[in-house]
Protein backbone atom coordinates (compact mmCIF):
# COMPACT_ATOMS: atom_id res chain seq x y z
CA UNK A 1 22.01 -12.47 -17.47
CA UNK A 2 20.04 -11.83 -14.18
CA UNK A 3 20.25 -11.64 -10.81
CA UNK A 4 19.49 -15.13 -10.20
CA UNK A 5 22.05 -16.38 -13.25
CA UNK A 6 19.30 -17.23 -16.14
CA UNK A 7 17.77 -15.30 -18.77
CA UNK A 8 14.31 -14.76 -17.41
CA UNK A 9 12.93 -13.10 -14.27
CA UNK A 10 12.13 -14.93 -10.80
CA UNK A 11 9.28 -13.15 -8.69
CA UNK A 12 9.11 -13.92 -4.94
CA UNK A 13 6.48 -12.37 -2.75
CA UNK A 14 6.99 -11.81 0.97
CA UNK A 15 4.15 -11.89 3.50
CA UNK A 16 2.29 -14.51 0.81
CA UNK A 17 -0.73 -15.64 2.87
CA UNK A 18 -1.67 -11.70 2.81
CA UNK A 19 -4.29 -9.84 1.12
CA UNK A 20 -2.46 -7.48 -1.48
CA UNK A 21 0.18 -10.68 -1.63
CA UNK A 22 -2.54 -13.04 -3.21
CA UNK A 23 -3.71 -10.37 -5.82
CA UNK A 24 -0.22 -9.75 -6.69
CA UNK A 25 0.52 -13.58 -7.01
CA UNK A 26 -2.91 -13.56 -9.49
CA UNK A 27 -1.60 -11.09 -11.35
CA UNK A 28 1.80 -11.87 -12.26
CA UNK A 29 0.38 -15.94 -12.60
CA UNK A 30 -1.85 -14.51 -15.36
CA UNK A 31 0.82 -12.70 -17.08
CA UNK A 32 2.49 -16.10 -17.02
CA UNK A 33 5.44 -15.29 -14.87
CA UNK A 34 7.12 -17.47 -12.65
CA UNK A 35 6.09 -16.79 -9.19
CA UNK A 36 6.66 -17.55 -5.84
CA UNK A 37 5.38 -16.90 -2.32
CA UNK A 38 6.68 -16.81 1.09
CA UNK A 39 5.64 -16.74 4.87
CA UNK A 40 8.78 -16.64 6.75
CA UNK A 41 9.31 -14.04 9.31
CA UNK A 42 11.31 -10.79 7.74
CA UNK A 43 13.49 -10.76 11.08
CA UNK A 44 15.02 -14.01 10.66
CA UNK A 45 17.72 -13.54 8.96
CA UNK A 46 18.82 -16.60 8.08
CA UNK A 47 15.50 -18.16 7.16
CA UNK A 48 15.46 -14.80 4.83
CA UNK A 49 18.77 -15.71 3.26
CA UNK A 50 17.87 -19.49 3.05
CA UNK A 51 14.40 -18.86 0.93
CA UNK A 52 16.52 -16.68 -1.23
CA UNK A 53 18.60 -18.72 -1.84
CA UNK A 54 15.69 -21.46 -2.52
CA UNK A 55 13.97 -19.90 -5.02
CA UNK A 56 16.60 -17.59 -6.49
CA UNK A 57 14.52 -14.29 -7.35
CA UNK A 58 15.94 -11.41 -9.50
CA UNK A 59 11.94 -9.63 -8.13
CA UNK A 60 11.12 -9.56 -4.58
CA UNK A 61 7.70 -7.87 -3.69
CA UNK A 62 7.40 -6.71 0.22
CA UNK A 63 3.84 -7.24 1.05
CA UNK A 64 4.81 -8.26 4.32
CA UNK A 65 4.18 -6.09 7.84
CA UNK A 66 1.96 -5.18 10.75
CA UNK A 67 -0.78 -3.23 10.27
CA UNK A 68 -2.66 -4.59 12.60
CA UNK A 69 -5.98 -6.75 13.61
CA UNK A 70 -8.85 -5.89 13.04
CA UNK A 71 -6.81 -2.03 12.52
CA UNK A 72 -4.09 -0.34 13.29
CA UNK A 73 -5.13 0.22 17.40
CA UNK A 74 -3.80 -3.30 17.83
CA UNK A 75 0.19 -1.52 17.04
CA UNK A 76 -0.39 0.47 19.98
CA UNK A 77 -0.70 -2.33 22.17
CA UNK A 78 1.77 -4.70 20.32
CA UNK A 79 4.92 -2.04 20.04
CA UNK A 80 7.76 -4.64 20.23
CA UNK A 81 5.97 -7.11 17.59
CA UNK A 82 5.47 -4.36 14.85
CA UNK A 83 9.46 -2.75 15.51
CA UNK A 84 9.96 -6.08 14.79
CA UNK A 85 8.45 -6.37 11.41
CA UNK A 86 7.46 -2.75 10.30
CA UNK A 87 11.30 -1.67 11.00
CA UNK A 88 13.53 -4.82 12.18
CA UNK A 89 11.85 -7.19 9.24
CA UNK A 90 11.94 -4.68 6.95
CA UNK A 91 15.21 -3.74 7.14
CA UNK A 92 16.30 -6.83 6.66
CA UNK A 93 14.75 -8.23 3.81
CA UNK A 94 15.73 -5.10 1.85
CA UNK A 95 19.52 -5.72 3.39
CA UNK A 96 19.88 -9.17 2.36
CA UNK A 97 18.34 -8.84 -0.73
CA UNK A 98 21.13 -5.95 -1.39
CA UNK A 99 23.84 -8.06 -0.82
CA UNK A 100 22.43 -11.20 -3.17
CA UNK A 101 22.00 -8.21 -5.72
CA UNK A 102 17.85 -8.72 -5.93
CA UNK A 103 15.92 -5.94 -6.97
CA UNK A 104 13.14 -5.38 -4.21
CA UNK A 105 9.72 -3.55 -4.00
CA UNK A 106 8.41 -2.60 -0.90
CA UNK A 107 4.91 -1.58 -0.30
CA UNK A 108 4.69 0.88 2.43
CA UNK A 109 2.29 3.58 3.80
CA UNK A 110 1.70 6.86 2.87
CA UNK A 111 -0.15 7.04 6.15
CA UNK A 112 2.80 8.86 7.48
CA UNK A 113 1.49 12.90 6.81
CA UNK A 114 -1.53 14.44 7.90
CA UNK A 115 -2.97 18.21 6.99
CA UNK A 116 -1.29 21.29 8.45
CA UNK A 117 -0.89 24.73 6.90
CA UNK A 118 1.34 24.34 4.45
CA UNK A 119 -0.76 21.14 2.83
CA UNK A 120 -4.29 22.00 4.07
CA UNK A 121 -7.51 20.43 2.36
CA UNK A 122 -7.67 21.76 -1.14
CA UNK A 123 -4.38 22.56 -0.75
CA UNK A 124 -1.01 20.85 -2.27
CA UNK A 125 -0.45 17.49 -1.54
CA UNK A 126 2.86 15.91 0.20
CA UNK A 127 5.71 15.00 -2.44
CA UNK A 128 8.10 12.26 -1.92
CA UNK A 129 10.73 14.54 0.10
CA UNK A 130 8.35 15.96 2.41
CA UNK A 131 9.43 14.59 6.07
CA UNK A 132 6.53 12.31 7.76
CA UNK A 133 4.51 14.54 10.31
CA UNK A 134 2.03 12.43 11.28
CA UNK A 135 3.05 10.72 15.14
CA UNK A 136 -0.64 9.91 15.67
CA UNK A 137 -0.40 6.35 15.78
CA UNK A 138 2.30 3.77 16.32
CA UNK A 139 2.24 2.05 13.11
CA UNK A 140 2.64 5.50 11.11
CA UNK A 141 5.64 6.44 13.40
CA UNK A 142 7.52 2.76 12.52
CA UNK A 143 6.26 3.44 9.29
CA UNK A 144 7.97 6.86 8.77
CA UNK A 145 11.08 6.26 10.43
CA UNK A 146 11.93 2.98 8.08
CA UNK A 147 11.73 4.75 5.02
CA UNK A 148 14.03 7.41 6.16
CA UNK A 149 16.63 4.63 6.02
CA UNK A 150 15.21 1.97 3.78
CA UNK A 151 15.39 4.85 0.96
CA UNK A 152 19.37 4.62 0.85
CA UNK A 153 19.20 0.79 -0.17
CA UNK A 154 20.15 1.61 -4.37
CA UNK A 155 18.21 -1.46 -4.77
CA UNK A 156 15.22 -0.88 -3.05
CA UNK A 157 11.77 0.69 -4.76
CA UNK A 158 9.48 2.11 -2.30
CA UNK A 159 5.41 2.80 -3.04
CA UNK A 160 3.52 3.94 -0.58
CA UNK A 161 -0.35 3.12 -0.88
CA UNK A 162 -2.92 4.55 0.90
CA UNK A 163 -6.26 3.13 2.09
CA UNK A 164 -5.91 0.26 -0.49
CA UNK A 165 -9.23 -0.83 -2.51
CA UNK A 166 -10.09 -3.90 -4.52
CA UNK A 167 -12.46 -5.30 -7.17
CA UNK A 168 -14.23 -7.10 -3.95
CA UNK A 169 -15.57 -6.60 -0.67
CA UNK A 170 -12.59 -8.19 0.85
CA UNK A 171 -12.22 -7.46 4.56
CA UNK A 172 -9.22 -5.64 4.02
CA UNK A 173 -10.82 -3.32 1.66
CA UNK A 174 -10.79 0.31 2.68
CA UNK A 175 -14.84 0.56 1.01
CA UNK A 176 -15.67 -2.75 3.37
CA UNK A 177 -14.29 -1.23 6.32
CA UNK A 178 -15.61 2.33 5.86
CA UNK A 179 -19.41 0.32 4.98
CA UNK A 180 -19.26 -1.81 8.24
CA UNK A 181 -18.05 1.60 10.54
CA UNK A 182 -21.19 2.89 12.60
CA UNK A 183 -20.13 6.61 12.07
CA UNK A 184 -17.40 7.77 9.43
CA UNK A 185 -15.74 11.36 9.12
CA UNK A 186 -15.72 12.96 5.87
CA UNK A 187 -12.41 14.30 5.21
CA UNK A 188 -10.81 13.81 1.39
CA UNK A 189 -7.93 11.47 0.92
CA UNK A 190 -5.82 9.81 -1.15
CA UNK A 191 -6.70 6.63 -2.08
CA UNK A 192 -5.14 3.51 -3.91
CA UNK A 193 -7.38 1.37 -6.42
CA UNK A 194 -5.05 -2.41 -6.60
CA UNK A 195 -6.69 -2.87 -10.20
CA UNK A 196 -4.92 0.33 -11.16
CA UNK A 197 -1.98 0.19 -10.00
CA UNK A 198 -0.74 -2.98 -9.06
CA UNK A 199 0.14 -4.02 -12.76
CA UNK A 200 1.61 -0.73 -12.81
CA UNK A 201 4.36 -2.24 -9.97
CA UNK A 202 5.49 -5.06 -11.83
CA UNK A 203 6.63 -2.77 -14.48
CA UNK A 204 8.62 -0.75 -12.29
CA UNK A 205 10.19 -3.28 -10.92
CA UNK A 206 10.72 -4.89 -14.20
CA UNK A 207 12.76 -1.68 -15.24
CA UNK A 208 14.83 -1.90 -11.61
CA UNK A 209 13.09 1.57 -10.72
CA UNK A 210 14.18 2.37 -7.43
CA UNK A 211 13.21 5.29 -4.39
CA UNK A 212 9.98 6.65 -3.14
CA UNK A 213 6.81 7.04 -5.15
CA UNK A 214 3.34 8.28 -3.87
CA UNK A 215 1.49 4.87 -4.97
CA UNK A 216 -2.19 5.92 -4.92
CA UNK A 217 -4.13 7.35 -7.71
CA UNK A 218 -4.32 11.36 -8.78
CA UNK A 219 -6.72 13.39 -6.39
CA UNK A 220 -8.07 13.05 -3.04
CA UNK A 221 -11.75 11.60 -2.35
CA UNK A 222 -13.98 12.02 0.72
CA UNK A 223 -15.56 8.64 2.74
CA UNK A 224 -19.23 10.64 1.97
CA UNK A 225 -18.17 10.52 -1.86
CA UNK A 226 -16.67 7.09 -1.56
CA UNK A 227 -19.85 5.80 -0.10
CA UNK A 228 -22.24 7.43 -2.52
CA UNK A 229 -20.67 5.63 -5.07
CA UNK A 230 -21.17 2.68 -3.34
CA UNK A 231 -24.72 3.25 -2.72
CA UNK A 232 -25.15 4.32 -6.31
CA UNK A 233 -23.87 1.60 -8.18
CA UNK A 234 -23.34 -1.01 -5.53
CA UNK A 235 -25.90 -1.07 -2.76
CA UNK A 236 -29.15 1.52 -2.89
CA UNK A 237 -30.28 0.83 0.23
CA UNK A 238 -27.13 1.73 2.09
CA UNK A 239 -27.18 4.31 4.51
CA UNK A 240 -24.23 6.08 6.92
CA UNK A 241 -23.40 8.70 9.25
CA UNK A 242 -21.00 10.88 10.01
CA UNK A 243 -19.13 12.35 13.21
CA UNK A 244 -16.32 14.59 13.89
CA UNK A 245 -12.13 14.13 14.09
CA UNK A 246 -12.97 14.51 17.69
CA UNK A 247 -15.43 12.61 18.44
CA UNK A 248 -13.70 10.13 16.42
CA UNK A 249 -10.60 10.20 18.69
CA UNK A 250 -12.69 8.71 21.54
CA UNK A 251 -13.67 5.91 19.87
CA UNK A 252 -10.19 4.67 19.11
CA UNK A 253 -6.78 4.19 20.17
CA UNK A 254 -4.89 6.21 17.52
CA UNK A 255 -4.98 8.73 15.28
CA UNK A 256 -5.77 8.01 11.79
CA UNK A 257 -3.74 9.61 8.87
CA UNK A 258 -5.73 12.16 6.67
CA UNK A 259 -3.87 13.96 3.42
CA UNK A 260 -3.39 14.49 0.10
CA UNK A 261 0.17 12.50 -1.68
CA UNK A 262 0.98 14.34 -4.87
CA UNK A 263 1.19 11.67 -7.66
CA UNK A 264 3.22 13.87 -10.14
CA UNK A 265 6.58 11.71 -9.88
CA UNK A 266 4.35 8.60 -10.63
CA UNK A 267 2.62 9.93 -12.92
CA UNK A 268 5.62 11.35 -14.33
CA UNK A 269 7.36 7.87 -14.53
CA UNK A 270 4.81 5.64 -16.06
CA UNK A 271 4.09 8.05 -18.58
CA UNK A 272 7.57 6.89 -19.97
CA UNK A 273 6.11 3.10 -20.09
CA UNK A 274 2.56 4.41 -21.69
CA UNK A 275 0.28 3.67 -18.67
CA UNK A 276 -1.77 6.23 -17.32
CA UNK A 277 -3.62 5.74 -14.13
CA UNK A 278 -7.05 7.59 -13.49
CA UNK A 279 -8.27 10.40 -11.34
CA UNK A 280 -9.59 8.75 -7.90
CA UNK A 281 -13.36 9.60 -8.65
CA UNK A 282 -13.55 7.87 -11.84
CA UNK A 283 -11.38 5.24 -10.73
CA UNK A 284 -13.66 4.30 -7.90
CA UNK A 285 -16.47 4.93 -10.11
CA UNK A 286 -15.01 1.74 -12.32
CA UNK A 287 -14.56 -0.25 -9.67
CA UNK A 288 -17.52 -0.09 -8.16
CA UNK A 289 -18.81 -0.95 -12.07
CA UNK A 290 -16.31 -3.61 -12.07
CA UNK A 291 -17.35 -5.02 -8.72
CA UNK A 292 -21.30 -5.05 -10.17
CA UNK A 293 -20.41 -6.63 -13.15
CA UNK A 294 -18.59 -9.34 -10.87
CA UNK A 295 -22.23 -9.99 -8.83
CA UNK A 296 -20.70 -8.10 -5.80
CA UNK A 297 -23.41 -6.67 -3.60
């Protein structure tokens, strides 16, 4: 028997109108589960408690949040409105869906760490138990602080992505934004590919898997790399250029998050459920391919 008192599993997604909420829905509609989406605001608690009620999920996926229009410099200005959803919300959702006894997955940010000496570039990446360092921007900060206390919930699965990437040139696409920038820097990161990992979620939810996991894919890739791809397989007549972290920093509001997540614990984990998700150069290497095949240009 599950959570919601039948035999079969109930997905709701939070934050439904969003961009990693609609590939989600896609997903699990394909797979033929029963699935649900949601706009209501995470800080209302009883509108939270009512839709649970509604719909009766034994799966909630947090896709929910403020990150931000058109980026992240818009937290900076809007302090009180993302407490209220990147911490307040947040909080909540995972809270009530504790006490209804709802598994929930929440997809955070592992924009929370940046280099320093102990994980310079090359270096080791940041595990699961590393504290956040990174203070550079608003939205990290939120974003660091809820996870220290989200991560006691025992019912609660947290995977942090980093500069997300789809099958598309969606506006929300890391590779769309990074193509559209005048200047980028060239510093390697840690990167998540949706196609990749996404189906990879639903299984650990499926199996009630709960605490942190570094949510991106093995390895660290530069924006100069990332682009050549792009102008490889995608677009051949695509040029860039690149500045400095510093001459970055006056062009924008705040700091951007640059590291390295160590995948071992996910890789680790889905190994016991047989998937395997590539290294971040050949995975953005098939998705460019993937993105070609579709007629994306």
């Amino acid at each position: 028997m599950t959570a919601n008192g039948t035999s079969k599993n109930v997905y709701l997604i939070w934050g439904g109108k969003g961009w990693v909420a609609g590939h989600l829905e896609a997903l699990l509609q394909a797979q033929g589960k029963e699935v649900y989406t949601t706009t209501v605001r995470m800080e209302d608690r009883e509108a939270v408690k009512a839709v649970l009620d509604k719909y009766k999920p034994t799966h909630v996926f947090n896709c929910a949040g403020s990150t931000g229009r058109p980026n992240v410099d818009w937290c900076e200005d809007h302090k009180e409105e993302t407490m209220r959803s990147n911490v307040i919300g947040t909080l909540n959702l995972t809270d009530c869906c504790f006490q209804a006894g709802i598994h929930i997955t929440v997809f955070a940010t592992g924009c929370i760490y940046h280099y320093d000496d102990a994980h310079p570039i090359g270096g080791p990446g940041y595990t699961e138990t590393d504290p956040a360092n990174f203070k550079g921007s608003f939205y990290s900060e939120t974003k660091g602080h809820v996870e220290e206390v989200m991560k006691f919930y025992k019912n609660c699965l947290i995977l942090r992505l980093r500069m997300p990437v789809s099958d598309d040139l969606h506006s929300r696409n890391f590779v769309t934004k990074i193509s559209k920038y005048e200047r980028v820097v060239d510093i390697p990161n840690s990167n998540s590919i949706l196609t990749d990992l996404l189906p990879a979620s639903i299984v650990m939810a499926e199996h009630q898997d709960t605490g942190v996991y570094n949510f991106t894919n093995p390895g660290a890739i530069s924006h100069n790399e990332v682009l050549s791809l792009f102008k490889e397989i995608i677009r051949p007549d695509f040029t860039w250029k690149n500045f400095s972290v510093e001459e970055q920093a006056k062009v924008i509001k705040a700091g951007r998050s640059n590291c390295l997540l160590d995948t071992t614990k996910l890789e680790k984990k889905l190994k016991e459920y047989g998937i395997t998700v590539p290294e971040i150069h050949t995975a953005y290497r098939q998705c460019f391919e993937r993105m070609k095949a579709g007629g994306v240009q």
